[in-house]
PDB file of N, CA and C in Angstrom:
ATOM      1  N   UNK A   1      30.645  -8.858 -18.272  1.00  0.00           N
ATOM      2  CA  UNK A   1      29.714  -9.102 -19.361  1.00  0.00           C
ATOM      3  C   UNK A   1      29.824 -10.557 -19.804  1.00  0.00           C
ATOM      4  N   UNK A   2      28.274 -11.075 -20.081  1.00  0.00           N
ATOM      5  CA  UNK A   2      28.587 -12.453 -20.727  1.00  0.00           C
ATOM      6  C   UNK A   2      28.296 -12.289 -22.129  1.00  0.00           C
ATOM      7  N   UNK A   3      28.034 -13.474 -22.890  1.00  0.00           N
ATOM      8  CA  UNK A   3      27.860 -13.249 -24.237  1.00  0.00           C
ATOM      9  C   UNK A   3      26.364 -14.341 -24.489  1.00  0.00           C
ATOM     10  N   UNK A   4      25.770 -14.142 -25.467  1.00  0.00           N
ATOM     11  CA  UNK A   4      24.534 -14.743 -25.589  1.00  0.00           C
ATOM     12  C   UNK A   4      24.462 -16.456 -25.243  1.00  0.00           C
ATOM     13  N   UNK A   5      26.102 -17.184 -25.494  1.00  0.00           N
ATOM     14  CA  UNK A   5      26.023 -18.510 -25.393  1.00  0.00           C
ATOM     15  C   UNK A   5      25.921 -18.932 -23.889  1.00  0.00           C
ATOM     16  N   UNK A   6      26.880 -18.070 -23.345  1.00  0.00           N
ATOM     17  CA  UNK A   6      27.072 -18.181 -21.575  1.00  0.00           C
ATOM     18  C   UNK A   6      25.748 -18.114 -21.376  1.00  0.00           C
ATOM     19  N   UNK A   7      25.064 -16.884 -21.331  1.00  0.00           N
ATOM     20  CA  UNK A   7      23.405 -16.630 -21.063  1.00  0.00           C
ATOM     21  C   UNK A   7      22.449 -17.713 -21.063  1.00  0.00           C
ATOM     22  N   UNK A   8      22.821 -18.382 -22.086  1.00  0.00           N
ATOM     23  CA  UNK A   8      21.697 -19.758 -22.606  1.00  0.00           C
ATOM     24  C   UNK A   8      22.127 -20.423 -22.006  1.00  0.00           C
ATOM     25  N   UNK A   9      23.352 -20.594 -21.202  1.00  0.00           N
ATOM     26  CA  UNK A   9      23.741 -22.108 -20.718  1.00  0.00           C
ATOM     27  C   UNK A   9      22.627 -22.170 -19.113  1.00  0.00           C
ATOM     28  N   UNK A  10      22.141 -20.658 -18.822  1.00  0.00           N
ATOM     29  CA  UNK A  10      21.120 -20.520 -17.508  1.00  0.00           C
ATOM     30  C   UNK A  10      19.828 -21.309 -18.061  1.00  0.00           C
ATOM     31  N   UNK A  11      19.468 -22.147 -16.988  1.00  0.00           N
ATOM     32  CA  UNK A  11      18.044 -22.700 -17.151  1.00  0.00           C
ATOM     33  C   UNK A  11      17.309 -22.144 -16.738  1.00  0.00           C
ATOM     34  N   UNK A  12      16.468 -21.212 -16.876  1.00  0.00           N
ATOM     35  CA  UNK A  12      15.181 -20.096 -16.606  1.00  0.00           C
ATOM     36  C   UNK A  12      14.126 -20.914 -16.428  1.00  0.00           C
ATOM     37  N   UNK A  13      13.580 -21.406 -15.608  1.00  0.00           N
ATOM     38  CA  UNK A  13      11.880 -22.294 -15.882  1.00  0.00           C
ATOM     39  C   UNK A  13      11.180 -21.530 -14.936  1.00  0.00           C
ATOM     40  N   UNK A  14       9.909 -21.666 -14.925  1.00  0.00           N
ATOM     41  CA  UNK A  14       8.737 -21.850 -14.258  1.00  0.00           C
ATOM     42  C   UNK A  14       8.630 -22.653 -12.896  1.00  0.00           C
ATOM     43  N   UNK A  15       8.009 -21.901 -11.972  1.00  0.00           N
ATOM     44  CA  UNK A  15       7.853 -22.903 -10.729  1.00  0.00           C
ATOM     45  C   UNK A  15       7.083 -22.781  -9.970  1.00  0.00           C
ATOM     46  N   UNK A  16       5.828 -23.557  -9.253  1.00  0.00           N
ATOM     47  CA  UNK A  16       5.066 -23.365  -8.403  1.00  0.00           C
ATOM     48  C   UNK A  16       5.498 -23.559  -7.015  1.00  0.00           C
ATOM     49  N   UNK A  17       5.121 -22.009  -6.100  1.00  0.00           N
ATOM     50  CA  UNK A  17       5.410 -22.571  -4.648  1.00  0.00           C
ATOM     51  C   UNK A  17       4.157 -23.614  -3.993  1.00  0.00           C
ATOM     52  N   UNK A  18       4.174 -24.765  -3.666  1.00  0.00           N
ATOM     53  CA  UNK A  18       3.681 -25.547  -3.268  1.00  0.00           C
ATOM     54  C   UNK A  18       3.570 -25.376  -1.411  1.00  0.00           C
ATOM     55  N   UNK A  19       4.375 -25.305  -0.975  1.00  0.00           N
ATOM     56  CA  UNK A  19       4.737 -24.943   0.124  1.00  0.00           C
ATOM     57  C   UNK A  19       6.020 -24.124   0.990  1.00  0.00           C
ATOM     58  N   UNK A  20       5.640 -23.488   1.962  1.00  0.00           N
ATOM     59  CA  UNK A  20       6.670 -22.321   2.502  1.00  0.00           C
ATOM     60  C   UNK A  20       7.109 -22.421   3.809  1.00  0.00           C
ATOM     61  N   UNK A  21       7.856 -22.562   4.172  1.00  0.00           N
ATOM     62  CA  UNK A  21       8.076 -22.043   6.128  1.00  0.00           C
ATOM     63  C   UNK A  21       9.516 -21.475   6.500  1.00  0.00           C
ATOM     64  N   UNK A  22       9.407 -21.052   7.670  1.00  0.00           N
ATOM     65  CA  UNK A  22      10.879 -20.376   7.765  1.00  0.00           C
ATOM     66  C   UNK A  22      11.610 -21.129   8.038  1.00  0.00           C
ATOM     67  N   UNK A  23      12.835 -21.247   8.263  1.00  0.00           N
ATOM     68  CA  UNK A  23      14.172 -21.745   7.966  1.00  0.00           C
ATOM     69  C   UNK A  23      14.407 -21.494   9.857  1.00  0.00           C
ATOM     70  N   UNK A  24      14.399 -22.412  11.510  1.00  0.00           N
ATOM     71  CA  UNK A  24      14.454 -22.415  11.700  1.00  0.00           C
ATOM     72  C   UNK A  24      15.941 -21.563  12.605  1.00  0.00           C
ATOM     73  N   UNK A  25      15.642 -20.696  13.209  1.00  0.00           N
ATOM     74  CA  UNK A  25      16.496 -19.673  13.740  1.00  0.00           C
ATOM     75  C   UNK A  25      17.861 -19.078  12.472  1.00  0.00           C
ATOM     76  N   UNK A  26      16.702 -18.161  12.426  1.00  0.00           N
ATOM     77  CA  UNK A  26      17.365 -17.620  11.131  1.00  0.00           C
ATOM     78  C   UNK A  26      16.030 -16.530  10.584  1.00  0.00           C
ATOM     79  N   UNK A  27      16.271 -15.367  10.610  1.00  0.00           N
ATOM     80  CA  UNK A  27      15.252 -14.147  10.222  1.00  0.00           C
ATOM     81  C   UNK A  27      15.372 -14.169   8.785  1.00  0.00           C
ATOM     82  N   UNK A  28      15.514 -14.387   7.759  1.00  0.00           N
ATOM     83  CA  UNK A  28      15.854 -14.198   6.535  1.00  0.00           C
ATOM     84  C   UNK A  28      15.470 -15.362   5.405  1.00  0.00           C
ATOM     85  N   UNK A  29      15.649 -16.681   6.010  1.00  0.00           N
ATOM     86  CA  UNK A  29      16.032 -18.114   5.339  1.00  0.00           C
ATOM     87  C   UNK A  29      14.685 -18.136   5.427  1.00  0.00           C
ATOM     88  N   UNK A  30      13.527 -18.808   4.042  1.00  0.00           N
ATOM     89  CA  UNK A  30      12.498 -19.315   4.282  1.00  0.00           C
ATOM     90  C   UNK A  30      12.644 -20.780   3.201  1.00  0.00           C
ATOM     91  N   UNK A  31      12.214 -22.256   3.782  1.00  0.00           N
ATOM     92  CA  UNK A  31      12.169 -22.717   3.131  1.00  0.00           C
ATOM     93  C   UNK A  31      11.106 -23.151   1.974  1.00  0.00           C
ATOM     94  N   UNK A  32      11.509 -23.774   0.675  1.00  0.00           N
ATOM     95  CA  UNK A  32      10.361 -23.614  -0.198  1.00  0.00           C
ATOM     96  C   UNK A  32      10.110 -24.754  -1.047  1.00  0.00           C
ATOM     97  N   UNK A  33       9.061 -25.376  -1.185  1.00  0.00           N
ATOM     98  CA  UNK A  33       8.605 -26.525  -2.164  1.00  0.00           C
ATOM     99  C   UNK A  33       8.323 -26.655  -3.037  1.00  0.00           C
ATOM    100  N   UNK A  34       8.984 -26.498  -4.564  1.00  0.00           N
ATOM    101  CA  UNK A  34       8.453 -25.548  -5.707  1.00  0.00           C
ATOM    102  C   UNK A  34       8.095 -27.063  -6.591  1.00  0.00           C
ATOM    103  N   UNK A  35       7.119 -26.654  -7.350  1.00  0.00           N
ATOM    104  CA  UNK A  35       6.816 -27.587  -8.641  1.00  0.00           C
ATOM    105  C   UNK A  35       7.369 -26.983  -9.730  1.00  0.00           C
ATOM    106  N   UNK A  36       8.470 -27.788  -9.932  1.00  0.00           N
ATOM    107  CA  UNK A  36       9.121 -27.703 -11.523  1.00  0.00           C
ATOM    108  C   UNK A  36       8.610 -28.378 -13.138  1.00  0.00           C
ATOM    109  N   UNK A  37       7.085 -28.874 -12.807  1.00  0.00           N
ATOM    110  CA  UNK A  37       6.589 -29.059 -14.202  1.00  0.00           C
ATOM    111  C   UNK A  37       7.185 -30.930 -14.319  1.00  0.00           C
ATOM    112  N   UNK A  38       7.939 -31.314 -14.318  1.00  0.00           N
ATOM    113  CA  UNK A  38       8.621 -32.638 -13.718  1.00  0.00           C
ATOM    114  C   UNK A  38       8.715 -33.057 -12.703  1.00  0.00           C
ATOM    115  N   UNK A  39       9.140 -31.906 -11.657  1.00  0.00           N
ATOM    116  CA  UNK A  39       9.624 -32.738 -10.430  1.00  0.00           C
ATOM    117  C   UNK A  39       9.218 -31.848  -9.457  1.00  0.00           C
ATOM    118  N   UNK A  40       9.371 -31.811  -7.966  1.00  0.00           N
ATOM    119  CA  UNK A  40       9.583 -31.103  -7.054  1.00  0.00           C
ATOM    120  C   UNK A  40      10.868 -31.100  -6.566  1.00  0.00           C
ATOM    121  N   UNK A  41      10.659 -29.507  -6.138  1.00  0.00           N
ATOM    122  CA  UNK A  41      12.734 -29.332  -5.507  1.00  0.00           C
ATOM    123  C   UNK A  41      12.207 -28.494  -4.141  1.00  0.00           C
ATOM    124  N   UNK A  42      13.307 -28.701  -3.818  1.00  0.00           N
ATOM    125  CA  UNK A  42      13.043 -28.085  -2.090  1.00  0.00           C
ATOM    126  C   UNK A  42      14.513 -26.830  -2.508  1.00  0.00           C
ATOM    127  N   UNK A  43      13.931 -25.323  -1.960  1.00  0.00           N
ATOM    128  CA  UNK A  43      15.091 -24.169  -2.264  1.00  0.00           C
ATOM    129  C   UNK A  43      15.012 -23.550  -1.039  1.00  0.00           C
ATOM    130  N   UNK A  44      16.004 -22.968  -1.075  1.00  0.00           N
ATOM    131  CA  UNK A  44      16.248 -21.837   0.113  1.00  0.00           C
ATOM    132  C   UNK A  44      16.293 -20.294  -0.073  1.00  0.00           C
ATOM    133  N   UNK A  45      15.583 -19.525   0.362  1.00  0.00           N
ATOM    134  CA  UNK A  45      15.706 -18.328  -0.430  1.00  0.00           C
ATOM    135  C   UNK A  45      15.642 -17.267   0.962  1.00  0.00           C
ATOM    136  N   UNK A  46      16.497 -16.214   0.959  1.00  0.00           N
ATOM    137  CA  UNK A  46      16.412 -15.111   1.568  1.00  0.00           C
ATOM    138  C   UNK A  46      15.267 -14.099   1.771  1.00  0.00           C
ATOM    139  N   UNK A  47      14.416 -14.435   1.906  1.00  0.00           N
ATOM    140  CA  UNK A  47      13.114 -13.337   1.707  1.00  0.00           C
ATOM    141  C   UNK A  47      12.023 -13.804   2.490  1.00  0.00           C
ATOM    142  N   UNK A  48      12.293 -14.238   4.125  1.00  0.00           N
ATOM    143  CA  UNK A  48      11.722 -14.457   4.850  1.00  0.00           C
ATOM    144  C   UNK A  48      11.321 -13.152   5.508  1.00  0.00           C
ATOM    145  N   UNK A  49      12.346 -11.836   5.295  1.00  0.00           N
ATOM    146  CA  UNK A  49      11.968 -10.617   6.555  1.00  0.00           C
ATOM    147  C   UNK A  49      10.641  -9.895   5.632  1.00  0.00           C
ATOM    148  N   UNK A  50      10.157 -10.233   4.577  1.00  0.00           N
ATOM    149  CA  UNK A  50       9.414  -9.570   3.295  1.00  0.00           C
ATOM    150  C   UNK A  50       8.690 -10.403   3.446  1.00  0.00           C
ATOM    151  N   UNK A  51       8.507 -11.498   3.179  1.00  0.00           N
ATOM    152  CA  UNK A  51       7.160 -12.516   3.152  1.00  0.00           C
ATOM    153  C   UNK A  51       6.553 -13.338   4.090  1.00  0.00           C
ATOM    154  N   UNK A  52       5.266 -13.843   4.351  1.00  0.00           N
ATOM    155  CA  UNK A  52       5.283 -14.394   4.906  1.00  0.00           C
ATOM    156  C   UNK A  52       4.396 -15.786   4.701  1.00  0.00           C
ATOM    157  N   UNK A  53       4.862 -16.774   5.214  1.00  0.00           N
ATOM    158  CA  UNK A  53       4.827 -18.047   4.230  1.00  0.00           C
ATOM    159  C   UNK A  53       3.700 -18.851   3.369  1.00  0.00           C
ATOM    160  N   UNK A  54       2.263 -17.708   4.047  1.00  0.00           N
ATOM    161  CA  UNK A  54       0.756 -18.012   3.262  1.00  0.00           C
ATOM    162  C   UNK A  54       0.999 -17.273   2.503  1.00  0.00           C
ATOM    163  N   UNK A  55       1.819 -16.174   2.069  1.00  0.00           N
ATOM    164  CA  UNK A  55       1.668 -15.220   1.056  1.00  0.00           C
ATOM    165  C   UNK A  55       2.093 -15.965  -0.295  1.00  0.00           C
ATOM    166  N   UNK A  56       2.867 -16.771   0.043  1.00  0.00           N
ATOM    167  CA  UNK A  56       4.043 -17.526  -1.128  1.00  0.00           C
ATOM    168  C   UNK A  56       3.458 -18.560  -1.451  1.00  0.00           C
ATOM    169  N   UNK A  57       2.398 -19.363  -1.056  1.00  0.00           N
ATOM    170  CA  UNK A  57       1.761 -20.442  -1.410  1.00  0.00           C
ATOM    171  C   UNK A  57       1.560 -20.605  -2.672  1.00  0.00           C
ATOM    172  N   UNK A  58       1.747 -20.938  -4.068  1.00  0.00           N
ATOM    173  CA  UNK A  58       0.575 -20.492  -4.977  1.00  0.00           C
ATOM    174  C   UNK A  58       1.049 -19.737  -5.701  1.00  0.00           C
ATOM    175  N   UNK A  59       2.166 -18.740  -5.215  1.00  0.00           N
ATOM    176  CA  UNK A  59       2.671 -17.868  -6.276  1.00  0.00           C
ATOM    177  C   UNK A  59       3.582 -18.865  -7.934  1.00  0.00           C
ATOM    178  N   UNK A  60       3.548 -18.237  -8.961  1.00  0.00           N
ATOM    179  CA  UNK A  60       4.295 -18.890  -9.957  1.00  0.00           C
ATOM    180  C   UNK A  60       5.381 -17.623  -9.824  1.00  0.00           C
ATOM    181  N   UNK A  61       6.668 -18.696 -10.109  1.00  0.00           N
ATOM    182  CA  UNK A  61       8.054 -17.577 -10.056  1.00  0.00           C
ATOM    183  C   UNK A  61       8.949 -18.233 -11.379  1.00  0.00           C
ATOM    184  N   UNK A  62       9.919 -17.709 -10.859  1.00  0.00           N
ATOM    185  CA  UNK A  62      11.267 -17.803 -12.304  1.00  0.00           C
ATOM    186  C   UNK A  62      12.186 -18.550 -11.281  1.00  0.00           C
ATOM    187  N   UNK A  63      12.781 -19.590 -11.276  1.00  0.00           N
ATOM    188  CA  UNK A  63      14.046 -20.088 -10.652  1.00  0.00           C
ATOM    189  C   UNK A  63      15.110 -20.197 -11.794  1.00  0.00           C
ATOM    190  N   UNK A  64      16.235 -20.486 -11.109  1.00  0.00           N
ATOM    191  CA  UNK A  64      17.264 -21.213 -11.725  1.00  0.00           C
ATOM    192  C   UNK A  64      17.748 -22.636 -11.975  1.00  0.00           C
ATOM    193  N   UNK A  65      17.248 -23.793 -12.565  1.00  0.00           N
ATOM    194  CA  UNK A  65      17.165 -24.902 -12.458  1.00  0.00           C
ATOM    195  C   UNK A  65      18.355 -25.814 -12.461  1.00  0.00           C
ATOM    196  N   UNK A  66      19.463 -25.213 -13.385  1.00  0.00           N
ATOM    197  CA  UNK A  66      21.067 -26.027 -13.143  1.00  0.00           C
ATOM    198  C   UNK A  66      21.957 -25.021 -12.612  1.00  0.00           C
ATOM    199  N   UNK A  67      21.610 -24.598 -11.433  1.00  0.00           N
ATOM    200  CA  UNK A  67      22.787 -24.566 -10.258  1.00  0.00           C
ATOM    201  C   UNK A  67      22.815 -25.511  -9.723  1.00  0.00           C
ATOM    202  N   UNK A  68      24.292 -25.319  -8.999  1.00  0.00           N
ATOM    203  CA  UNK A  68      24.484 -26.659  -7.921  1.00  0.00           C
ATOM    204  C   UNK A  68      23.687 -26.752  -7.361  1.00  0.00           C
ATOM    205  N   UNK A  69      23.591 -27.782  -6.597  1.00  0.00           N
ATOM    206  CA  UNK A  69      22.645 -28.133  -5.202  1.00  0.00           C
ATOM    207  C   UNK A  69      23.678 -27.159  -3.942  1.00  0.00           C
ATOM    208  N   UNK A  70      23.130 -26.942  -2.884  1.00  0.00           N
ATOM    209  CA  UNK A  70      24.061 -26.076  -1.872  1.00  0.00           C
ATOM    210  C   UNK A  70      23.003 -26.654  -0.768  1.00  0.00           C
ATOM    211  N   UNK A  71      23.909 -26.823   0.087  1.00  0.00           N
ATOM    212  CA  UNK A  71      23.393 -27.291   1.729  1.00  0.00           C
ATOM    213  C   UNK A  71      23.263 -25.856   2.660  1.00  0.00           C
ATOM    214  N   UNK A  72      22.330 -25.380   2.894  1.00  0.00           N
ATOM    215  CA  UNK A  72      22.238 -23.805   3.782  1.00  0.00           C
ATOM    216  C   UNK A  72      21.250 -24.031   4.826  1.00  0.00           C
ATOM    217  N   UNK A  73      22.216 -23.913   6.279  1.00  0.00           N
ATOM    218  CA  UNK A  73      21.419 -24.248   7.751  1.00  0.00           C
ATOM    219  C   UNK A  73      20.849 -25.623   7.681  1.00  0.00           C
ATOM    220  N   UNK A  74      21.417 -26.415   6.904  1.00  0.00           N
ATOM    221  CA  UNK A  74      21.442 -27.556   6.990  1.00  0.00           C
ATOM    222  C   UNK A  74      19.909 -28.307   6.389  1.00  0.00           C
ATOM    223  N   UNK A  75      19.961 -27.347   4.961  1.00  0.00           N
ATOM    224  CA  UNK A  75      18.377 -27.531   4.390  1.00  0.00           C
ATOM    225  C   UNK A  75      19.418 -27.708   2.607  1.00  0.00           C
ATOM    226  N   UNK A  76      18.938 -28.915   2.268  1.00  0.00           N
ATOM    227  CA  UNK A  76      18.939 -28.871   0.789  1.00  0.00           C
ATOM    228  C   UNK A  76      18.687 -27.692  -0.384  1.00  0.00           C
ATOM    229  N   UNK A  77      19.410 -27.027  -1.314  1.00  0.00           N
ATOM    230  CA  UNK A  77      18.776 -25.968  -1.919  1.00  0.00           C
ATOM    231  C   UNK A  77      19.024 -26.171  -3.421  1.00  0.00           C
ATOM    232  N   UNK A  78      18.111 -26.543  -4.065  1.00  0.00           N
ATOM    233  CA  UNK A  78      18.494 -27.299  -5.404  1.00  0.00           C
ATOM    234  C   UNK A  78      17.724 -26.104  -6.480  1.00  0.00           C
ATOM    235  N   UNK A  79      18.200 -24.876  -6.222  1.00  0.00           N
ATOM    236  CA  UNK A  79      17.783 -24.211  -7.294  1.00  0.00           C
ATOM    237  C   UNK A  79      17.819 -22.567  -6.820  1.00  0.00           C
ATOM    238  N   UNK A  80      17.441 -21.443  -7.288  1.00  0.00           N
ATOM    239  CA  UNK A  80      17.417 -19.791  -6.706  1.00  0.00           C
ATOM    240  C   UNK A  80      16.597 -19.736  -7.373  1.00  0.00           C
ATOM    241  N   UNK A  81      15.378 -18.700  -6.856  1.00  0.00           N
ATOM    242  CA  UNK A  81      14.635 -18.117  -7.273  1.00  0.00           C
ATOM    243  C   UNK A  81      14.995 -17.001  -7.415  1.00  0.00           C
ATOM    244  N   UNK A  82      14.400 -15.924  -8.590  1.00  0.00           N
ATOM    245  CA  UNK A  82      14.695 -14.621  -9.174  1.00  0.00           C
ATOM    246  C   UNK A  82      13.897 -13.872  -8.177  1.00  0.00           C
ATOM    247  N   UNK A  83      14.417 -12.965  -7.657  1.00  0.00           N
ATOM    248  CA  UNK A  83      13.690 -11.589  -7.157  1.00  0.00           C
ATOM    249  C   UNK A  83      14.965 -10.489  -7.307  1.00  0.00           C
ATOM    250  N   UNK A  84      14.241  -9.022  -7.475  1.00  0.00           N
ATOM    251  CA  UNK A  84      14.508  -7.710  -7.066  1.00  0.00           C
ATOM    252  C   UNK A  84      15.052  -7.321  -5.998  1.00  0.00           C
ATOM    253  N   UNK A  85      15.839  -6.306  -5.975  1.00  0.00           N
ATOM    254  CA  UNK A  85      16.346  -5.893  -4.703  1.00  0.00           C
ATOM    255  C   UNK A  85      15.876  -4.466  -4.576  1.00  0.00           C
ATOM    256  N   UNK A  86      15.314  -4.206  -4.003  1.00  0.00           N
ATOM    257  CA  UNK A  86      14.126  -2.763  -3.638  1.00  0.00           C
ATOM    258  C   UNK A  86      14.326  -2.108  -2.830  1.00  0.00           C
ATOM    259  N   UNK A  87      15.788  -1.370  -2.310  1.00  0.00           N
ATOM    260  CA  UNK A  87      16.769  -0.580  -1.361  1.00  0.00           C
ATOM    261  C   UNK A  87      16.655  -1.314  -0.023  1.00  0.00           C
ATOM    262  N   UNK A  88      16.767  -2.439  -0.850  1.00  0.00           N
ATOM    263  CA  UNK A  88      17.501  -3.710   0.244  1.00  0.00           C
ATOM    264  C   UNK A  88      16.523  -5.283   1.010  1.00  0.00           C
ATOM    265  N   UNK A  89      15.379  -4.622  -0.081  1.00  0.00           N
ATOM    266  CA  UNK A  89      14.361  -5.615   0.232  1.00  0.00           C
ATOM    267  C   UNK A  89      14.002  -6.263  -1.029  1.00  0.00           C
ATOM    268  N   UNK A  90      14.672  -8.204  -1.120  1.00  0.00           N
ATOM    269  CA  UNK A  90      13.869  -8.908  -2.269  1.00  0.00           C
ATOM    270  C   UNK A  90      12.367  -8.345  -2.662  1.00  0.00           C
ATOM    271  N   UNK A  91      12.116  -8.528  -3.748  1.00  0.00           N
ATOM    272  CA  UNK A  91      10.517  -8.787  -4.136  1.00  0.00           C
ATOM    273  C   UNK A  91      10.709  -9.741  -5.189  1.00  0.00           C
ATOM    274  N   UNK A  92       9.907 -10.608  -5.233  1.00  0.00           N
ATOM    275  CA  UNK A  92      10.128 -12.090  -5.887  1.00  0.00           C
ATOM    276  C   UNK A  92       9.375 -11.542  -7.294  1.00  0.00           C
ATOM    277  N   UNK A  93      10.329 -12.123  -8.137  1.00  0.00           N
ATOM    278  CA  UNK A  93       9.524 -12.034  -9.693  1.00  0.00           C
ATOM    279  C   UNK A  93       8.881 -13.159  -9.942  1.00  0.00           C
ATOM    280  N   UNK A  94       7.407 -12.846  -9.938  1.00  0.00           N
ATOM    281  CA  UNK A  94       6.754 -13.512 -10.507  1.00  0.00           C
ATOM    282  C   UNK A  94       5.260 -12.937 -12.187  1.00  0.00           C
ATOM    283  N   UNK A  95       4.363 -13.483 -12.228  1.00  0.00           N
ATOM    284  CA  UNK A  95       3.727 -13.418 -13.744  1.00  0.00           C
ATOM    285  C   UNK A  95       2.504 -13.104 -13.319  1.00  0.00           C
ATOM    286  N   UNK A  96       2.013 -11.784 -14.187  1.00  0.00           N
ATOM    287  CA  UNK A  96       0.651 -11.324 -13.843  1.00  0.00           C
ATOM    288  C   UNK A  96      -0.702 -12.612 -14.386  1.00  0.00           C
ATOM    289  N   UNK A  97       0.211 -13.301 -15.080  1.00  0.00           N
ATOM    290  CA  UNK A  97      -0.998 -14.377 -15.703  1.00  0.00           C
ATOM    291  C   UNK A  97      -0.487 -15.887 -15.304  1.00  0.00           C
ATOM    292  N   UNK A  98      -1.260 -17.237 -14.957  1.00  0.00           N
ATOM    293  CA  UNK A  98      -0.971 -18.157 -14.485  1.00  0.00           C
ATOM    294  C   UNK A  98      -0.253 -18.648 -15.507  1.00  0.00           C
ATOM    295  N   UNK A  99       0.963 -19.235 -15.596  1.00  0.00           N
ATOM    296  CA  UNK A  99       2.057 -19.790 -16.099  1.00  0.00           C
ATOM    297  C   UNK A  99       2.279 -21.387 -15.361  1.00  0.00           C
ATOM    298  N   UNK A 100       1.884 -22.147 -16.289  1.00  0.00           N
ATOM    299  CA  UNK A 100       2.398 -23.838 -15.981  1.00  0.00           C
ATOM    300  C   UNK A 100       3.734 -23.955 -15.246  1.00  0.00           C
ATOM    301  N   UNK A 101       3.917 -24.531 -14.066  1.00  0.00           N
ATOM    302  CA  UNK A 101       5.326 -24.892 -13.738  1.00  0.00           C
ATOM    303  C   UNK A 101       6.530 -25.508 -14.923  1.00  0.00           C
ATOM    304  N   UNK A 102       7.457 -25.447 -14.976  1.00  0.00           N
ATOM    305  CA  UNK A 102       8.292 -26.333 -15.996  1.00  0.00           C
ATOM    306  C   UNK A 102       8.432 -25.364 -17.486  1.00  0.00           C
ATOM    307  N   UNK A 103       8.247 -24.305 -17.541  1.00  0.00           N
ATOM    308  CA  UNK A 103       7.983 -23.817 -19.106  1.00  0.00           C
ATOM    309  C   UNK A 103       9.411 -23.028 -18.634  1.00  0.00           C
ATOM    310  N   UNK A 104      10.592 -22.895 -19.961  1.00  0.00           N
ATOM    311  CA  UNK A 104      11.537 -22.391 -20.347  1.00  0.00           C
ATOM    312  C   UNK A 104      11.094 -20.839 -20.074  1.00  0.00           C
ATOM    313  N   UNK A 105      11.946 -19.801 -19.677  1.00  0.00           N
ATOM    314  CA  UNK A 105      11.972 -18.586 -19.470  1.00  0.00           C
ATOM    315  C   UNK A 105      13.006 -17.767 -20.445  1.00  0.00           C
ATOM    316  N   UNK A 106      12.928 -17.176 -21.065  1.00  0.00           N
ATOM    317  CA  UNK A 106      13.879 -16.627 -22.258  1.00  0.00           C
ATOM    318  C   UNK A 106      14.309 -15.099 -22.267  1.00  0.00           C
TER     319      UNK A 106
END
């Protein structure tokens, strides 16, 4: 268990996928180009066997904005995106209504 201060120290924002492709030999790894409202970040996310990379174009999601950076298959990953685990299959959380990249998540 955390406590409400730990909780807040997570940066929840907004993010547009800009662009998608898979993560070269590797069934799982897709890479991703998200607009953070400021900046663009390049992430790595597991949910290549579920999606496929026109599907993700365009979507608005929830990332995590101050995690480390992590090097995976030799791709920059400067952030996680939020998804579900659905008896063993991500589904990415995203917003039934268009949401600006960069907006705080609470």
């Amino acid at each position: 268990m955390i406590n409400i201060t730990q909780f807040a120290e997570i940066e929840l924002k907004t993010a547009r996928i800009l662009s998608a492709e898979r993560v070269p030999e590797t069934d799982k790894l897709m890479q991703l180009r998200v607009d953070v409202g400021d900046e663009e970040r390049s992430m790595v996310a597991g949910i290549a066997a579920v999606y496929e990379p026109e599907q993700l174009v365009g979507m608005n999601i929830i990332i995590v904005t101050n995690l480390e950076p992590a090097t995976i298959r030799g791709v920059r990953s400067e952030g996680m995106l939020l998804a579900a685990d659905v008896d063993g299959r991500p589904i990415v959380a995203t917003f039934p209504e268009d949401v600006p990249p960069g907006k705080r998540v609470r």
